[in-house]
Protein backbone atom coordinates (compact mmCIF):
# COMPACT_ATOMS: atom_id res chain seq x y z
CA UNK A 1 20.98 24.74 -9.04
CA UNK A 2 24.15 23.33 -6.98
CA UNK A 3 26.82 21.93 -9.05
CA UNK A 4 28.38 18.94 -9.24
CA UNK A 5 31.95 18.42 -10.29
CA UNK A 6 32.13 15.75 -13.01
CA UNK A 7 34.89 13.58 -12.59
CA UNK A 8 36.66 11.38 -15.34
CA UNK A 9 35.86 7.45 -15.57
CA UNK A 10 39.19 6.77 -14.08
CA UNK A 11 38.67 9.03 -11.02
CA UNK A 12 34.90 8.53 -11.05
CA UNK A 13 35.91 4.44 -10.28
CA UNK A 14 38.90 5.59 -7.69
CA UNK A 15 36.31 7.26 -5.83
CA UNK A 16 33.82 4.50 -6.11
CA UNK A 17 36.36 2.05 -4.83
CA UNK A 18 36.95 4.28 -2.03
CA UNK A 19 33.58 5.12 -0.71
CA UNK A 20 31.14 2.49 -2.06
CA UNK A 21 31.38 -0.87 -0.49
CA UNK A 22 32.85 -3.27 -2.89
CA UNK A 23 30.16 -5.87 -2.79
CA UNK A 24 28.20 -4.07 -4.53
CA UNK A 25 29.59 -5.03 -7.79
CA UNK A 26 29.31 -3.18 -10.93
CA UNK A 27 28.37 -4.85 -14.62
CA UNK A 28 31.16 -5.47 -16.99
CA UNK A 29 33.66 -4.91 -13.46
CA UNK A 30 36.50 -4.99 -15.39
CA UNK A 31 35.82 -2.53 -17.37
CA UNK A 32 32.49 -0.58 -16.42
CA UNK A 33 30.90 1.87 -18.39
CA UNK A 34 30.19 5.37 -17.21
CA UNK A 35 27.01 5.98 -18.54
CA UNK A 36 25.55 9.92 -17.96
CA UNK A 37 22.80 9.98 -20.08
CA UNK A 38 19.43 7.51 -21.43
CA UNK A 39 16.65 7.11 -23.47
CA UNK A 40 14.42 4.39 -24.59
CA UNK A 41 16.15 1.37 -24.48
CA UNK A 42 19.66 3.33 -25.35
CA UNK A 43 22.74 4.25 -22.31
CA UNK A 44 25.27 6.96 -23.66
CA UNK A 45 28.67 6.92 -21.88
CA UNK A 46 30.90 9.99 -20.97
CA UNK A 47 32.07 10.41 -24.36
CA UNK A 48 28.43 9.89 -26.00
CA UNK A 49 29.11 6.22 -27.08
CA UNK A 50 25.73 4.16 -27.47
CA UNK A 51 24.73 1.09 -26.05
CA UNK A 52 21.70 -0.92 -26.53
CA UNK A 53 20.43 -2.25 -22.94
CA UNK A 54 19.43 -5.60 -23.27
CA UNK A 55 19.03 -6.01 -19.40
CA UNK A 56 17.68 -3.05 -17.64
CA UNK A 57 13.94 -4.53 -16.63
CA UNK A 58 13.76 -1.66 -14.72
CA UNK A 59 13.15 1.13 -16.61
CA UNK A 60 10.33 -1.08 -18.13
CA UNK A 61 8.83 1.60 -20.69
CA UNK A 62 12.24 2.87 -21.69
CA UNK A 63 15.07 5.05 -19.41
CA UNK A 64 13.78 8.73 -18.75
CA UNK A 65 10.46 8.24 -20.70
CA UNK A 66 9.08 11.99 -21.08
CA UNK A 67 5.16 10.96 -19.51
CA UNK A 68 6.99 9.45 -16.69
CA UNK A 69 9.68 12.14 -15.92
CA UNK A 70 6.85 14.73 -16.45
CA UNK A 71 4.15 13.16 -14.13
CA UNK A 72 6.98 12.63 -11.25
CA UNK A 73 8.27 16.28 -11.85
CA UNK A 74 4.31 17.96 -11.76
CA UNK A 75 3.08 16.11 -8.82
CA UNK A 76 6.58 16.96 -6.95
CA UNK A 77 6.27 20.63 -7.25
CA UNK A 78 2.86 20.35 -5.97
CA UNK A 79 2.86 17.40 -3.08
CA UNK A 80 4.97 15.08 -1.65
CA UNK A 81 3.74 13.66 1.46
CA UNK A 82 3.40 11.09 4.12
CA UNK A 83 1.98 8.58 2.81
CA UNK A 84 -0.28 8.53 6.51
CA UNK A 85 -2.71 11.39 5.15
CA UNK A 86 -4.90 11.33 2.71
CA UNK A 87 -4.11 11.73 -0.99
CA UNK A 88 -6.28 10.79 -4.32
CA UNK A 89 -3.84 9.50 -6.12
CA UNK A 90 -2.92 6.22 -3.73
CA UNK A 91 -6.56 5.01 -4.68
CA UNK A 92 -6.81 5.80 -8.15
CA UNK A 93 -3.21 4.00 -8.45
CA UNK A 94 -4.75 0.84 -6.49
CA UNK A 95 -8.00 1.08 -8.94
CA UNK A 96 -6.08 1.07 -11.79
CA UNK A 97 -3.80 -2.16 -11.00
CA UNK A 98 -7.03 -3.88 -9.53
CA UNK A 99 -8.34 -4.21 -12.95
CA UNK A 100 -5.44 -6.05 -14.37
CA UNK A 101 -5.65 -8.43 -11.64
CA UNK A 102 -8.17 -11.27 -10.87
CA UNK A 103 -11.23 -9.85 -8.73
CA UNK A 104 -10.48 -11.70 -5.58
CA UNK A 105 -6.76 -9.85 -5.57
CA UNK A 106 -8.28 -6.38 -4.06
CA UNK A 107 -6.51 -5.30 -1.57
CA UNK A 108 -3.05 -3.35 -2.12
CA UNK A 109 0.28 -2.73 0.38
CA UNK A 110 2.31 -0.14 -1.59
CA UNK A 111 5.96 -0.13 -0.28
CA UNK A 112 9.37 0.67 -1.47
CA UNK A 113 10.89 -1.85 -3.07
CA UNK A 114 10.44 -5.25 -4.22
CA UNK A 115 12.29 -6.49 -1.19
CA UNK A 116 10.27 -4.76 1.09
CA UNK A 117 7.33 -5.95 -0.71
CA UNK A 118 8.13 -9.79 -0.38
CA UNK A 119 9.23 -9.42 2.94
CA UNK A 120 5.62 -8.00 3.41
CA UNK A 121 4.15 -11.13 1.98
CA UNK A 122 5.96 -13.36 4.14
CA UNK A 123 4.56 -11.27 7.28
CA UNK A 124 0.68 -12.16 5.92
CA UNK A 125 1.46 -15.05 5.02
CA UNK A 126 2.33 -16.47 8.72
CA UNK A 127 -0.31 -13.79 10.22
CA UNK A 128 -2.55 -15.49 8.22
CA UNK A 129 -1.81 -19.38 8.52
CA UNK A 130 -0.60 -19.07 12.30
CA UNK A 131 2.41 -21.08 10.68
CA UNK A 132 6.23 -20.43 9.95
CA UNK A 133 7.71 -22.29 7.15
CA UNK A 134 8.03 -21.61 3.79
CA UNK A 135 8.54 -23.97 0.63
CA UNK A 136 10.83 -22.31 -2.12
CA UNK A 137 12.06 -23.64 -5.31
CA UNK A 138 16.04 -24.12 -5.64
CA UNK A 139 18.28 -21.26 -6.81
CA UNK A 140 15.65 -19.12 -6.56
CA UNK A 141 16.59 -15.21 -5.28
CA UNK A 142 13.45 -13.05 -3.34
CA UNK A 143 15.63 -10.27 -2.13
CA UNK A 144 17.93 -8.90 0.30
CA UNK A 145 16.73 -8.33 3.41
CA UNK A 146 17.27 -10.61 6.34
CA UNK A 147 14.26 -12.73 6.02
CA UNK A 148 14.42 -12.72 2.04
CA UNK A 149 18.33 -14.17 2.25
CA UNK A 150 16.63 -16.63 4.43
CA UNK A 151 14.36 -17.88 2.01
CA UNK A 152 16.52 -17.57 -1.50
CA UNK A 153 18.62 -20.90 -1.76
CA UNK A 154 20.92 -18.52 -4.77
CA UNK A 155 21.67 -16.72 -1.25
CA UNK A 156 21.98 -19.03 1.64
CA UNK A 157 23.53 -21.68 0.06
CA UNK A 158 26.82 -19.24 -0.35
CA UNK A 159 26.65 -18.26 2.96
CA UNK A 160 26.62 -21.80 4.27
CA UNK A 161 23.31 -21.88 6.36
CA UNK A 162 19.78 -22.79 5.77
CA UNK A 163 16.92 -22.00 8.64
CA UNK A 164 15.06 -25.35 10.09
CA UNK A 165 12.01 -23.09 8.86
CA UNK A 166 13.11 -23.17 4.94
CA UNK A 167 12.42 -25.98 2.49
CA UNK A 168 14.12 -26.05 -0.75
CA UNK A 169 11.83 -27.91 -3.52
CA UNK A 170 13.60 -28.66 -7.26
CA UNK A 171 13.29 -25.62 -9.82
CA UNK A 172 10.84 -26.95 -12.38
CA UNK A 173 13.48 -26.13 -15.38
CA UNK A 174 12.63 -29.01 -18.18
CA UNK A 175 15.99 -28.46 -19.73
CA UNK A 176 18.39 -29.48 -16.92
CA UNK A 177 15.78 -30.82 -14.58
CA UNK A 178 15.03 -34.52 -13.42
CA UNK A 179 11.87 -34.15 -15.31
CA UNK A 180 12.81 -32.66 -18.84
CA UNK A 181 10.92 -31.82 -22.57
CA UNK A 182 10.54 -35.67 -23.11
CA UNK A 183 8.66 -36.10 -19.43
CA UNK A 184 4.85 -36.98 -20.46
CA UNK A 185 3.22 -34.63 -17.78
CA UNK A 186 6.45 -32.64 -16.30
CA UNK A 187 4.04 -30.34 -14.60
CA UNK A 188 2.05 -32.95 -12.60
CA UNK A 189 5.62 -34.31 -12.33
CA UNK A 190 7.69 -31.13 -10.54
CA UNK A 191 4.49 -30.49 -8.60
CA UNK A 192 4.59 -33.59 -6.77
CA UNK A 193 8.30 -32.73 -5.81
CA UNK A 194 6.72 -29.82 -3.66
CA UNK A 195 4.41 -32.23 -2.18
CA UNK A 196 6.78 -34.01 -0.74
CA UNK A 197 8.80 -31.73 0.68
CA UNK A 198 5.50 -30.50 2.22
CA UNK A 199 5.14 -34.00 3.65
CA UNK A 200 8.32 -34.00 4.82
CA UNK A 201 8.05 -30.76 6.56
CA UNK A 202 4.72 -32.30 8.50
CA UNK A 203 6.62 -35.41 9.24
CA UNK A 204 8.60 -33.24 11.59
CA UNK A 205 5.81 -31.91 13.42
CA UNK A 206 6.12 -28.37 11.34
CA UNK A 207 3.43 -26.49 9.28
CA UNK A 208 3.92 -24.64 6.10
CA UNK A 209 2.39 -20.83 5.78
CA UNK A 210 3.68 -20.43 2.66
CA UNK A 211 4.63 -21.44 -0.94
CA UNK A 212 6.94 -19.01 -2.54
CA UNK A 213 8.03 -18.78 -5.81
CA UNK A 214 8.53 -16.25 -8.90
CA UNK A 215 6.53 -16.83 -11.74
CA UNK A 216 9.25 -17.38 -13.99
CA UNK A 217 12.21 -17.95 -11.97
CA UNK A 218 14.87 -15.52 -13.08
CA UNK A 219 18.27 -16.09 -11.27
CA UNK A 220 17.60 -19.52 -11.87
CA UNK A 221 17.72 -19.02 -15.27
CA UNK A 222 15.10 -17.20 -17.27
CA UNK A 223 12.53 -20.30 -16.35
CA UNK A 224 9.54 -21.10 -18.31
CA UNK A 225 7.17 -22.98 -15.88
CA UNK A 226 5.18 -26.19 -17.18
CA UNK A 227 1.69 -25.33 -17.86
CA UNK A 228 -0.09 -26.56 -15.04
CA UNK A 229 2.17 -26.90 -12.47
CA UNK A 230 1.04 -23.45 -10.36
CA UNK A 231 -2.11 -24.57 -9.92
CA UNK A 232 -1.29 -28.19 -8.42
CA UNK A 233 1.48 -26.86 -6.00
CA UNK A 234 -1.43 -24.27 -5.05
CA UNK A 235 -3.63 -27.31 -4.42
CA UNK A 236 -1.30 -29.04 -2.16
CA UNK A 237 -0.10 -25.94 -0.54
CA UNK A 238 -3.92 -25.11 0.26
CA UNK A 239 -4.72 -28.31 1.53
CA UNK A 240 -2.19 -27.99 4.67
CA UNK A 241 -3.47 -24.64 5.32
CA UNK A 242 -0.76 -22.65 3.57
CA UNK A 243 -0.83 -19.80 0.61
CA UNK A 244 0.51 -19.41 -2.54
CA UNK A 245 2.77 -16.10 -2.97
CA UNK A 246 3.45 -15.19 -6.73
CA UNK A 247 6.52 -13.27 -7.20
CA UNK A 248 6.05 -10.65 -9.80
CA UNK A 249 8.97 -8.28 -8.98
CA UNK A 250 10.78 -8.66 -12.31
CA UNK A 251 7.89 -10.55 -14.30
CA UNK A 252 4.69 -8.34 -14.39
CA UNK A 253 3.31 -5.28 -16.06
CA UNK A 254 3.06 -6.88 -19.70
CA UNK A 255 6.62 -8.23 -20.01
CA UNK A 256 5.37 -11.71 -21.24
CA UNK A 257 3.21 -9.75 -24.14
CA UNK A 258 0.07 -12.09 -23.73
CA UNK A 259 -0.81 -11.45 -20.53
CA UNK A 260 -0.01 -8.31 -17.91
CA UNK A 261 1.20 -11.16 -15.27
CA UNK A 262 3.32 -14.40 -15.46
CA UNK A 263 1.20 -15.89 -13.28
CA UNK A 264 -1.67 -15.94 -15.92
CA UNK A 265 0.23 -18.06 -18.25
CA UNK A 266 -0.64 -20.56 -16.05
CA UNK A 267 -4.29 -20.38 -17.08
CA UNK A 268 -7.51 -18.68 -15.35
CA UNK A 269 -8.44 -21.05 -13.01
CA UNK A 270 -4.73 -20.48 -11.50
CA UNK A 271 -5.03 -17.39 -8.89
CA UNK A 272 -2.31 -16.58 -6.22
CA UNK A 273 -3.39 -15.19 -2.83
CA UNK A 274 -0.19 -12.95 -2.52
CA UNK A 275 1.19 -11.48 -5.33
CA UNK A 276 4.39 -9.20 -5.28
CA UNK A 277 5.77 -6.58 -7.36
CA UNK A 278 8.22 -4.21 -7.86
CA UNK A 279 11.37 -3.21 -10.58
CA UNK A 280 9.22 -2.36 -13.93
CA UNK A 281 6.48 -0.50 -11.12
CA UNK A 282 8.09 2.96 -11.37
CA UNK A 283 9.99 2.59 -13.97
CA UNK A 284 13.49 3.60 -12.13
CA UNK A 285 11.11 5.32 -9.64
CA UNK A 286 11.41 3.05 -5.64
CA UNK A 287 7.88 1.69 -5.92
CA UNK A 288 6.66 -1.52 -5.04
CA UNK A 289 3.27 -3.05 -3.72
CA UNK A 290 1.79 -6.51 -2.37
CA UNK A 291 -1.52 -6.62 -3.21
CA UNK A 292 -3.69 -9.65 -1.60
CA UNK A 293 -7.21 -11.19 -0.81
CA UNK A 294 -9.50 -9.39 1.46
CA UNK A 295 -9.30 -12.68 3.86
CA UNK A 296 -5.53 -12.46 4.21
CA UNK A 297 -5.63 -8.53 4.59
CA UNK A 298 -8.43 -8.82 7.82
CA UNK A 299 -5.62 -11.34 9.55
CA UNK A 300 -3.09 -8.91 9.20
CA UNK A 301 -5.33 -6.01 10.37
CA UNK A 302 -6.95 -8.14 13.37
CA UNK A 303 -3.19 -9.04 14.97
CA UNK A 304 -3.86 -5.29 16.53
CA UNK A 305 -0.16 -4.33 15.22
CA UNK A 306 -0.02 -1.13 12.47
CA UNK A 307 0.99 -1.20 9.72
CA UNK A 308 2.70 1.92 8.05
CA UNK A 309 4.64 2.47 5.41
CA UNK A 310 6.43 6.62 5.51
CA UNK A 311 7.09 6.45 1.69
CA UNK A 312 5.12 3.67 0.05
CA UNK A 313 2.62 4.63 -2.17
CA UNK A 314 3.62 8.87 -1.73
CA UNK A 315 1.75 10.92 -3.74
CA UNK A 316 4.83 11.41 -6.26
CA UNK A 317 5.33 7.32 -6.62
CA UNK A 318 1.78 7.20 -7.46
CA UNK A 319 1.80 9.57 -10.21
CA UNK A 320 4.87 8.13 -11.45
CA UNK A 321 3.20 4.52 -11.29
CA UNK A 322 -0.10 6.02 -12.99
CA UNK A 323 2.12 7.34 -16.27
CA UNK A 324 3.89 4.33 -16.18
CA UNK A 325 0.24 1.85 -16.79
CA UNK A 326 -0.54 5.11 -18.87
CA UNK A 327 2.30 4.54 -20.90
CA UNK A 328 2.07 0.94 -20.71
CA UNK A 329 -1.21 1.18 -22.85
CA UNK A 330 -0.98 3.66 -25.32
CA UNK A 331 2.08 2.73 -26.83
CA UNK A 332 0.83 -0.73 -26.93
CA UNK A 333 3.90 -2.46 -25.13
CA UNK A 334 2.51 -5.54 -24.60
CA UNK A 335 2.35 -6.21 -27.77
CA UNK A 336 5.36 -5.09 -29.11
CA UNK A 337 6.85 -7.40 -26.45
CA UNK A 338 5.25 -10.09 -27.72
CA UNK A 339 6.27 -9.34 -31.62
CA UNK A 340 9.64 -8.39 -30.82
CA UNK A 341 10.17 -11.07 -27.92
CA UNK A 342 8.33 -13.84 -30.58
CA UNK A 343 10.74 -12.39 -33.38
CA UNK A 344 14.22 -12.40 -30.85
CA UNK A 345 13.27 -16.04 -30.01
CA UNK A 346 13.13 -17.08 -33.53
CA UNK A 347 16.47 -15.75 -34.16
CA UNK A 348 18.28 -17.45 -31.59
CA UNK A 349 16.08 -20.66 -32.78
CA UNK A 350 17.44 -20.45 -35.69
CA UNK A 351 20.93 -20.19 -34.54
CA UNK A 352 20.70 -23.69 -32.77
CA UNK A 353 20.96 -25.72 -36.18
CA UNK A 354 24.20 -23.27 -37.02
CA UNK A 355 26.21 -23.78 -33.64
CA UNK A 356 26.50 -26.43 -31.45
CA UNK A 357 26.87 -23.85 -28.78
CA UNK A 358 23.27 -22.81 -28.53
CA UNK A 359 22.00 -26.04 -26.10
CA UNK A 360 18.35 -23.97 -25.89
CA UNK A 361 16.43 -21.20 -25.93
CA UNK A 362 13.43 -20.30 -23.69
CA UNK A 363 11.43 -17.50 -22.59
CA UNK A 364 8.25 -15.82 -23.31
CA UNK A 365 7.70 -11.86 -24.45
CA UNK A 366 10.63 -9.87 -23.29
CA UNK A 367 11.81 -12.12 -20.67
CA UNK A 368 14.27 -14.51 -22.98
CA UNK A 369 17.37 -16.37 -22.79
CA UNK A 370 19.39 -18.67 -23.80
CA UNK A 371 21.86 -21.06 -22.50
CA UNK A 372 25.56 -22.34 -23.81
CA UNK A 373 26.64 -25.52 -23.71
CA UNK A 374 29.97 -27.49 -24.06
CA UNK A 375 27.88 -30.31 -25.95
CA UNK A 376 24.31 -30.48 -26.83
CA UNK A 377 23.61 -33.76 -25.74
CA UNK A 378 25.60 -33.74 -22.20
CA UNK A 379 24.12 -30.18 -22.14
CA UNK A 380 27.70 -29.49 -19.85
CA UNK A 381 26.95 -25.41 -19.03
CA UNK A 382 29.48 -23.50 -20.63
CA UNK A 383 29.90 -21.06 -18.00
CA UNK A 384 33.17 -19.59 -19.81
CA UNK A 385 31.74 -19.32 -22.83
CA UNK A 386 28.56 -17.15 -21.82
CA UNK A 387 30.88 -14.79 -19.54
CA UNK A 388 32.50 -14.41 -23.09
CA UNK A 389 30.00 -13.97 -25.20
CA UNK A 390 28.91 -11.02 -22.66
CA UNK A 391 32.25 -9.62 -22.85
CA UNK A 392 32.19 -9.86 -26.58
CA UNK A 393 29.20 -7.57 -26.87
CA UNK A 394 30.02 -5.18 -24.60
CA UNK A 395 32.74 -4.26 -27.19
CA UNK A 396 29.85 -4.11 -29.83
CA UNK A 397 28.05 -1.50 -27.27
CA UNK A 398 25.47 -4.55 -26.36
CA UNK A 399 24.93 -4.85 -23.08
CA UNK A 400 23.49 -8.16 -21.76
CA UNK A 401 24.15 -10.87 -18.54
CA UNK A 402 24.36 -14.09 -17.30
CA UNK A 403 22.01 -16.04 -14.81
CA UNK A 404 21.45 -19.64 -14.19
CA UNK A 405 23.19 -21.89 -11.47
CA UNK A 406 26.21 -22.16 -13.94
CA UNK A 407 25.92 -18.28 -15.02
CA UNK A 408 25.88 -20.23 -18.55
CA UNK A 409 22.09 -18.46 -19.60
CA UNK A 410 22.59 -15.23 -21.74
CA UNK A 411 19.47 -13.10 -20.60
CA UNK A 412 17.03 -10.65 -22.40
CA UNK A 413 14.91 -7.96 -20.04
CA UNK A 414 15.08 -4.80 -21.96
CA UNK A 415 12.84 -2.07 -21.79
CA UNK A 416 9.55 -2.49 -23.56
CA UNK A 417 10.27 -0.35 -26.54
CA UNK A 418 12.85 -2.64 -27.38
CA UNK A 419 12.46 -2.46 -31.73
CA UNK A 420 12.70 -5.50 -34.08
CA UNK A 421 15.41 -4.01 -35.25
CA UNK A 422 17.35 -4.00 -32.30
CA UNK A 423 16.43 -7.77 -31.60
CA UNK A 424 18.01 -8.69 -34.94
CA UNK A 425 21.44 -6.37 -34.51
CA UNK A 426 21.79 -7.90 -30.95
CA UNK A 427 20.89 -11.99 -32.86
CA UNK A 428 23.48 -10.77 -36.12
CA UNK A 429 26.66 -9.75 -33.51
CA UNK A 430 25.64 -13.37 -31.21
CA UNK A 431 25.45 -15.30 -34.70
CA UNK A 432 29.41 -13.23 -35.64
CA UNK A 433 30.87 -14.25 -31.95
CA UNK A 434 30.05 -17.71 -32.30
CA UNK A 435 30.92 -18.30 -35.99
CA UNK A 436 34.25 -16.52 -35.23
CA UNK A 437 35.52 -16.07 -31.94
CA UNK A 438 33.96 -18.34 -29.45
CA UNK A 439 36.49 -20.90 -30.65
CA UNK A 440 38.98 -19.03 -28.35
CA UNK A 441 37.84 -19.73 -25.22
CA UNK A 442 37.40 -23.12 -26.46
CA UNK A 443 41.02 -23.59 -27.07
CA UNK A 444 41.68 -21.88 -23.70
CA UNK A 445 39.56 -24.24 -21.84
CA UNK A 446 40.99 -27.32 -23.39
CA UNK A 447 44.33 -25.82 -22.88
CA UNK A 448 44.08 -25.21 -19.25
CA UNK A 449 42.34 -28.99 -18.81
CA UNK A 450 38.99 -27.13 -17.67
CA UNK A 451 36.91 -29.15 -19.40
C-alpha cells in the first residue's frame, strides 16, 4: 500500500492554499477543521476531537457506513466497468428505485452527479417540448455546470447576467414572501405568480420547455412548499406544452420521514415528469440518476444522437446505491427522521417564546431550519447573528450552516442516524448561545450603526 505523508493542519492548509483554487471555499474558513476520520453522523479531527455533523446530507445513512463501504469494496475487487456493457446490477438498481416512485416514472439515466443529472433533464426537457426556456423560482441553486449557472438565479444574479431564455418566478417562502402564513390559499396564490411569468414569456413570442424547481428549495432557505402549489404550476406548465422537473438532489431517499420523495408531500395526484437526484444516492459515493416517463425518454432516443454515460451507473456505483436503499430500510431511517426531525422541530419551537431571536422555524423530517431575526415582527434577517451562532457551535464541536438570501437560516441535513439525543444537545447549546452570548453581536451591530 503506497504511503502518504500526513501533514499538520497548518501545513495541510499552506498546501491547500497553494494548489487548490481558492473558490472553492472551505466550512468554518477561518478556522477549518481537519477532519481524518467518520462514522455515523460523527467527524474526528487530527487530534481525535468529535464533532456532531449537522449538515453533511451526503453521507445520508451515516459517514463510512460498514454495508456501504463493504458492498463498494466486494463488487470493486470483482468488476468495475464501462458502464456500455452489460452488467446485472444497473437493472436491479433501476428496479429497486422504480418502486419508490410513481408507475409512470420508469425510465432511469444514471450519471455522475447531481449536476450532471439536472443538466440531463434540461436536455429532455427541450428534446421533448421542441422549446428553450425554462421557468425557475428565485434564489434557487441547480448546479454548476454552464447551463445549471444559467438557470440558478443564487448564481447568475452574482455574476451580473441572466439568459433571454431564463425566467425567474417568486420562491413560494410564506415567511418572507408577498403571500405569507395569514394568505387564505398561498398555494393557489404563488402558483399564479408562475403563470404569469409564463404569460409573459408567450407575450414575447417564446415557449417554455420547462418548469424547474427543487422540491423544497434549499439555498433559498430550507423551504416548505404550500400544499398544493406543485400541482397547479404543473397544470399551467402542461397547458403551454412544457414539463415539470422535480429536483430531488438534496431532498429524496426518505429525508422528509413520511414519504421517500419531497415531491409526494404534495399529495398523489401531484407527479413530475422529470425527476432528479443525486447527494444522499451513494452516500459519499459520485452517483446520480434522472429518471423520467417513457414519452419523454422515446424523444430523447428518436433525435438519432447517443447517449452515453462512461461512469454512470458502473457496476461499483450500483452496488454502492443498492446497500445504500438496503440500508435505508432495515434500519428504518425514515422513520427515525421523522421522530427525530418531529422532536428537533419541537425544540427550536419551543425556543421561539424564550428569544426574540428565533423569527421561525420550518422544515419537515431531517431537512430543518430556522431563521434569526433582528425583530419578530419586521422579521429584519439577522445575517450576523446566524454567521454567529454557527461560529458559536463550532467551538461546541457542532457543526451546522447558513442558507437563505440573507444567509440568516441555520440549517439541519444530517445523516439519517441522526439520535434524539443528538437533536436535543445540538437545541440545549442553541438555547445557551442565545440566552448568553448572542447579545454580543448585538452590541457590535448597534455599535458599528449596522442596523
Amino acid at each position: 500500500m503506497t504511503s502518504v505523508e500526513l501533514y499538520d493542519k497548518t501545513k495541510t492548509l499552506e498546501m491547500r492554499k497553494k494548489l487548490i483554487g481558492q473558490s472553492c471555499r472551505l466550512f468554518f474558513s477561518e478556522d477549518p477543521i481537519k477532519i481524518v476520520r467518520a462514522r455515523g453522523q460523527y467527524l474526528y479531527d487530527e487530534n481525535g476531537v468529535e464533532y456532531l455533523d449537522c449538515i453533511s446530507n451526503v453521507q445520508h445513512v451515516g459517514h463510512c457506513h460498514p454495508l456501504v463501504t463493504k458492498a463498494a469494496a466486494a463488487q470493486m475487487e470483482l468488476l468495475n466497468a464501462n458502464s456500455r456493457f452489460l452488467h446485472d446490477n444497473i437493472v436491479h438498481y433501476a428496479t429497486r428505485l422504480a418502486a419508490t416512485l410513481p408507475p409512470k416514472l420508469s425510465v432511469f439515466y444514471f450519471v455522475n452527479s447531481g449536476s450532471e443529472a439536472n443538466d440531463l433533464a434540461l436536455r429532455l426537457a427541450r428534446q421533448h417540448t421542441q422549446n428553450e426556456d425554462v421557468v425557475v423560482l428565485d434564489h434557487a441553486y441547480h448546479g454548476h455546470l454552464t447551463s445549471l449557472i444559467d438557470i440558478s438565479p443564487y448564481k447568475f444574479r452574482k455574476l451580473g447576467r441572466q439568459k433571454e431564455w431564463v425566467h425567474v418566478a417568486p420562491l413560494p417562502d410564506t415567511y418572507r414572501g408577498e403571500f405569507r402564513e395569514t394568505h387564505p390559499d398561498p398555494a393557489q396564490a404563488y402558483a399564479d405568480t408562475v403563470k404569469e411569468v409564463i404569460d409573459q414569456v408567450h407575450s414575447k413570442g417564446r415557449k417554455v420547455a420547462a418548469f424547474f424547481a427543487e422540491s423544497l428549495p434549499s439555498v433559498g432557505g430550507q423551504i416548505i412548499m404550500p400544499y398544493g402549489y406543485c400541482s397547479k404550476v404543473a397544470e399551467y406548465v402542461h397547458a403551454v406544452g412544457g414539463v415539470y422537473v422535480a429536483d430531488e438532489v438534496q431532498t429524496g431517499f426518505g429525508r422528509v420521514g413520511s414519504h421517500y420523495w419531497a415531491f409526494q408531500l404534495q399529495g398523489e395526484a401531484f407527479c413530475p415528469d422529470i425527476v432528479t437526484m443525486g447527494k444522499p444516492m451513494g452516500n459519499g459515493h459520485p452517483l446520480a440518476c434522472v429518471v423520467t416517463t417513457a414519452e419523454i425518454a422515446k424523444a430523447f432516443t428518436d433525435n438519432g444522437v447517443e447517449y452515453f454515460n462512461t461512469f454512470g451507473g458502473n457496476p461499483v456505483s450500483c452496488a454502492v446505491g443498492l446497500a445504500v436503499l438496503d440500508v435505508i430500510e432495515k434500519e428504518n431511517l425514515m422513520a427515525n427522521a421523522l421522530r427525530v426531525g418531529g422532536h428537533l422541530k419541537e425544540l427550536l419551537t419551543e425556543l421561539q417564546s424564550r428569544h426574540a431571536m428565533m423569527g421561525d422555524v420550518r422544515g419537515v423530517g431531517l431537512f430543518l431550519g430556522f431563521e434569526l431575526v433582528k425583530d419578530q415582527t419586521e422579521r429584519t434577517p439577522a445575517t450576523e447573528e446566524a454567521a454567529h451562532m454557527v461560529k458559536k457551535l463550532r467551538e461546541r464541536q457542532i457543526c451546522v450552516s447558513t442558507d437563505g438570501p440573507w444567509e440568516s437560516v441555520v440549517k439541519f441535513k444530517p445523516p439519517m442516524c441522526f439520535s434524539m439525543v443528538d437533536a436535543e444537545r445540538v437545541v440545549g447549546n442553541i438555547d445557551e448561545i442565545l440566552a448568553g452570548e448572542i447579545h454580543v453581536i448585538n452590541i457590535l451591530c448597534r455599535s458599528r450603526n449596522i442596523w
